[in-house]
N, C-alpha and C. Protein backbone atom coordinates (compact mmCIF):
# COMPACT_ATOMS: atom_id res chain seq x y z
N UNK A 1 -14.97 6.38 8.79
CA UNK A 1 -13.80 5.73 8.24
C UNK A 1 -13.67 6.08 6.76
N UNK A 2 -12.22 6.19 6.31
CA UNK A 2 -11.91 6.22 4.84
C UNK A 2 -12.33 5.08 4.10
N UNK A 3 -12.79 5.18 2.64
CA UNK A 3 -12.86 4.36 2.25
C UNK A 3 -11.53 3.79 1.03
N UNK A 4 -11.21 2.97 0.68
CA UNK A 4 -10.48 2.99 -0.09
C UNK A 4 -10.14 3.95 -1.34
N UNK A 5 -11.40 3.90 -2.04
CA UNK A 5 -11.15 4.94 -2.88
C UNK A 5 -10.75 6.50 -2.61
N UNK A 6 -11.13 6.60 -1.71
CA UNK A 6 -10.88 8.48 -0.40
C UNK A 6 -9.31 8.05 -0.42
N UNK A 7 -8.98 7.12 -0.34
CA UNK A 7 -7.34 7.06 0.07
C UNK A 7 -6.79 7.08 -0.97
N UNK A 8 -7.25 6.74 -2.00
CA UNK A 8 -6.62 6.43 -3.65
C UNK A 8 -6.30 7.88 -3.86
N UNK A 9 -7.39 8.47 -3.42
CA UNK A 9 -7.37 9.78 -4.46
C UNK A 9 -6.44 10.50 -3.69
N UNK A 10 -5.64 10.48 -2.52
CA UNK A 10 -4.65 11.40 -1.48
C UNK A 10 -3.35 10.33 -2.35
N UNK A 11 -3.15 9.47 -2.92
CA UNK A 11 -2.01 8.85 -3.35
C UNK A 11 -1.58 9.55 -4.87
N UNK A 12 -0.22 9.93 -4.57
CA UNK A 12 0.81 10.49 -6.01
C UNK A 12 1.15 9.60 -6.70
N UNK A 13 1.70 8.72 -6.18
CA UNK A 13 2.17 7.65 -7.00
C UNK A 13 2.44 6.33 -6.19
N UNK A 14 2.76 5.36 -6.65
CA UNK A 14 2.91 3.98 -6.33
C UNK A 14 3.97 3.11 -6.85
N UNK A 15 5.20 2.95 -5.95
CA UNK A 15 6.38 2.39 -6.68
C UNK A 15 6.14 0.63 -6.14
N UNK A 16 6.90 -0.22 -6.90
CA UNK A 16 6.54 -1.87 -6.65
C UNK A 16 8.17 -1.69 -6.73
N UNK A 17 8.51 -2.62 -6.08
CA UNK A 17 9.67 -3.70 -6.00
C UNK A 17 9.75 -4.93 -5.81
N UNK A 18 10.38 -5.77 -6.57
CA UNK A 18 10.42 -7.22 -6.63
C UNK A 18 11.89 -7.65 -6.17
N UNK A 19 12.42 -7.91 -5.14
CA UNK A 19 14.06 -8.39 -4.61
C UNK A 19 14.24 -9.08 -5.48
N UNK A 20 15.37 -9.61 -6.07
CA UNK A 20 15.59 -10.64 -7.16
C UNK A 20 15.82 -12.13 -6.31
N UNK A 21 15.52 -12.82 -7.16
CA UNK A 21 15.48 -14.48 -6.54
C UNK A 21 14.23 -14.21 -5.35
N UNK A 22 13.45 -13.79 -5.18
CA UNK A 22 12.55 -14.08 -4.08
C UNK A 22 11.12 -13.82 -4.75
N UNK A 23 10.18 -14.04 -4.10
CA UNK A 23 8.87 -14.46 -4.00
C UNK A 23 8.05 -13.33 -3.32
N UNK A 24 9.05 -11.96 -2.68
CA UNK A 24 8.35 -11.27 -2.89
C UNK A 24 8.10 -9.97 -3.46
N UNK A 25 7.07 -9.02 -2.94
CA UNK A 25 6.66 -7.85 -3.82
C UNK A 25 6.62 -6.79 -2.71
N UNK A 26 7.21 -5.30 -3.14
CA UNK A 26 7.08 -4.85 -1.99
C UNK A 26 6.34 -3.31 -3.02
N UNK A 27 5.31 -2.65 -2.00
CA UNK A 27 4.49 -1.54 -2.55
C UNK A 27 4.88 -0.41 -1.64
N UNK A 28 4.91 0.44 -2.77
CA UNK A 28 5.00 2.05 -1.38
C UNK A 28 4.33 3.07 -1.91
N UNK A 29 3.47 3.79 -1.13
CA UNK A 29 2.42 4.53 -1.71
C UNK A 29 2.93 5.67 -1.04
N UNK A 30 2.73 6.84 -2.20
CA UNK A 30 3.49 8.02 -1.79
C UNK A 30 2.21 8.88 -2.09
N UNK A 31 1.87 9.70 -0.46
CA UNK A 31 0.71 10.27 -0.80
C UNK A 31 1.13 11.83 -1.14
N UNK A 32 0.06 12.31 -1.51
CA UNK A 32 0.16 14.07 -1.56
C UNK A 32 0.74 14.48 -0.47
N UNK A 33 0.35 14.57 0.77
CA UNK A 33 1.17 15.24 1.19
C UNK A 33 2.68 14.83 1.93
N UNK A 34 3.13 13.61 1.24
CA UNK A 34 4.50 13.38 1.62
C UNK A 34 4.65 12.03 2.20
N UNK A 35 3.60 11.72 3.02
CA UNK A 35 3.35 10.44 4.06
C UNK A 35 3.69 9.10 2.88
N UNK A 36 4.75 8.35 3.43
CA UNK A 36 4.88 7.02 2.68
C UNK A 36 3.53 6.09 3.39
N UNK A 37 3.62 5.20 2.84
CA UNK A 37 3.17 3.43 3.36
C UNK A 37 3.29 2.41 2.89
N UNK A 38 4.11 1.49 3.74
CA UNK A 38 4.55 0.20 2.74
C UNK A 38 3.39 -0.73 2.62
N UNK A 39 3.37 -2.30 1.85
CA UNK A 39 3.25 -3.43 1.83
C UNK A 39 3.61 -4.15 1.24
N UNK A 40 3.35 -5.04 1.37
CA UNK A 40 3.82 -6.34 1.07
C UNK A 40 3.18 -7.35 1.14
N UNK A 41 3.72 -8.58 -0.21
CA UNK A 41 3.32 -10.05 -0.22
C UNK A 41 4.22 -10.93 -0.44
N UNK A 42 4.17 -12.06 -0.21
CA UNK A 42 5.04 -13.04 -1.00
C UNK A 42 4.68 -14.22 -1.18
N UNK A 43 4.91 -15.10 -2.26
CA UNK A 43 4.03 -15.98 -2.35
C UNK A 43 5.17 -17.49 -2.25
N UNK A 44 3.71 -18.71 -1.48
CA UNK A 44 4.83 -19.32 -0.53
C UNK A 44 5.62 -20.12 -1.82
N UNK A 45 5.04 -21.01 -2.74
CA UNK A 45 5.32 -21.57 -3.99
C UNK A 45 6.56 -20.66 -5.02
N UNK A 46 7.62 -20.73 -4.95
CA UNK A 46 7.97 -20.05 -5.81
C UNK A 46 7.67 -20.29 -7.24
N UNK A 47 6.87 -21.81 -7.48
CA UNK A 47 6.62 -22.30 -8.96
C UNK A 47 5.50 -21.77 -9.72
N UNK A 48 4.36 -20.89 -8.33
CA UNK A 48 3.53 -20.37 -8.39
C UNK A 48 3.31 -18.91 -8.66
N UNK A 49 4.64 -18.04 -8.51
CA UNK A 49 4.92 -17.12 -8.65
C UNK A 49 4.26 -15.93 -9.71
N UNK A 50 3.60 -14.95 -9.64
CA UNK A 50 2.74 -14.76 -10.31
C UNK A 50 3.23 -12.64 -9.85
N UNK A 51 3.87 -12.01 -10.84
CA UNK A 51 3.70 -10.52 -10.03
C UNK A 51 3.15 -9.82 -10.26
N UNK A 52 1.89 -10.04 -11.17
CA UNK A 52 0.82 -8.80 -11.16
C UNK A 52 -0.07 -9.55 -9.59
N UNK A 53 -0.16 -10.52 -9.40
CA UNK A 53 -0.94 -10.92 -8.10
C UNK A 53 -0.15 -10.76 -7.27
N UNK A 54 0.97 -10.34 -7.28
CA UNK A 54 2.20 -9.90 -6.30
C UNK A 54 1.94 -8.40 -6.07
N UNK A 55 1.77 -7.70 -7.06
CA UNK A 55 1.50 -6.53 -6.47
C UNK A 55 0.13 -6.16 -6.44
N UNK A 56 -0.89 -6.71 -6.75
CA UNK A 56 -2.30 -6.54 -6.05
C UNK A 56 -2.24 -6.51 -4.36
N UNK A 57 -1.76 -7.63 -4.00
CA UNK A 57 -2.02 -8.36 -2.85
C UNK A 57 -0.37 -7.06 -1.88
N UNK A 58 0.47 -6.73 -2.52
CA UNK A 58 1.23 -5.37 -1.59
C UNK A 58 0.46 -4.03 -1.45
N UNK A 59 -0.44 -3.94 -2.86
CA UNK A 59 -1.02 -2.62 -2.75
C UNK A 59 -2.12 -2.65 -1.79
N UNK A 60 -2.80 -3.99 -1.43
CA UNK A 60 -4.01 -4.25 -0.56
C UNK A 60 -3.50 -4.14 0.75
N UNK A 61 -2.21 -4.65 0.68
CA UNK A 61 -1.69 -4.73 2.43
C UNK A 61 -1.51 -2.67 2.53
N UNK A 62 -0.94 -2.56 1.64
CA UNK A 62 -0.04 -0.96 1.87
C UNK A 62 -1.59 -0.54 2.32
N UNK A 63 -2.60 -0.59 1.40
CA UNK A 63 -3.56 0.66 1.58
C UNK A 63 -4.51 0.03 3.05
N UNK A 64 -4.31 -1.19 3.34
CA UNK A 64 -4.85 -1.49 4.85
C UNK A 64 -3.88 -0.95 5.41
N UNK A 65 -2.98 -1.00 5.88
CA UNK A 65 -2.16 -0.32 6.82
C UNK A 65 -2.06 1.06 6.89
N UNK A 66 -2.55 1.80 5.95
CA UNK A 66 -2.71 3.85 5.78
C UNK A 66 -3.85 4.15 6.22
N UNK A 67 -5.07 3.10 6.48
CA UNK A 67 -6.25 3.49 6.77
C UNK A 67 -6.31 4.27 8.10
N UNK A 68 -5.86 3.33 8.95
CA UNK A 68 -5.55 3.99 9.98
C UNK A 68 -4.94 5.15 10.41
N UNK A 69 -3.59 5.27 9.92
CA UNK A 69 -3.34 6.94 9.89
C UNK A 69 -4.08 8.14 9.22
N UNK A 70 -4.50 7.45 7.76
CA UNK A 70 -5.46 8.10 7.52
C UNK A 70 -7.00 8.99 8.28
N UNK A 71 -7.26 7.96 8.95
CA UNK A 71 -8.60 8.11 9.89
C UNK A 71 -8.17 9.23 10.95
N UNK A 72 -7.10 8.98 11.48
CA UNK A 72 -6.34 9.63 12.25
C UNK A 72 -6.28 11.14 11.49
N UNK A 73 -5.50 11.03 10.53
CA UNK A 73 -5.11 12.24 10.10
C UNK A 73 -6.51 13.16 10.07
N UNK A 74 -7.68 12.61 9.57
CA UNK A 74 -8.61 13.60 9.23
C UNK A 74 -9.70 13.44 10.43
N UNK A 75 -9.65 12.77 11.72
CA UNK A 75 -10.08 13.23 12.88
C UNK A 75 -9.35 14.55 13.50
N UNK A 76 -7.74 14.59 13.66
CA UNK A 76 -7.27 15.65 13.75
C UNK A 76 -7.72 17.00 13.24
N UNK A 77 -8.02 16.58 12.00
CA UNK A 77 -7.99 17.75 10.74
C UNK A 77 -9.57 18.77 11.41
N UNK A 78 -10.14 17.82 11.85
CA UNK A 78 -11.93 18.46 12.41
C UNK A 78 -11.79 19.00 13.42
N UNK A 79 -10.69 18.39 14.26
CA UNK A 79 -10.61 19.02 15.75
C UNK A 79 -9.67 20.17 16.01
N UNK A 80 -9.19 20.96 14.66
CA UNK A 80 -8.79 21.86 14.13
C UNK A 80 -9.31 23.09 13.89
């Protein structure tokens, strides 16, 4: 399995979005070779509202959800 940091280093860049009036945060990780992946948080309190912990908690979801393709991608890559 990838580890997080293995995935960091395949990522170009990382855009955040915040919808206005809402609570949440949305992350998209744009890797080298092209592959997006979203995430997302939102937090339930809007009084609590906080967006650097808004986008911690999208970049944690985005990069759990790439693991998997990730893993994928570089099992392929061996059986190549």
């Amino acid at each position: 399995m990838i580890s997080k940091e293995e995935l960091m280093q395949r990522v170009a860049r990382i855009d955040y979005w915040h919808p206005a009036d809402t609570t949440a945060t949305v992350c998209c990780l744009v890797f080298k070779n092209g592959m997006t992946a979203l995430g997302w948080s939102a937090c339930a309190n809007p009084k609590e509202f906080d967006s650097e912990l808004g986008k911690k908690y999208a970049l944690d979801d985005a990069v759990e959800r790439s693991l998997g393709f990730i893993a994928w991608e570089q099992a392929n890559e061996r059986q190549s």
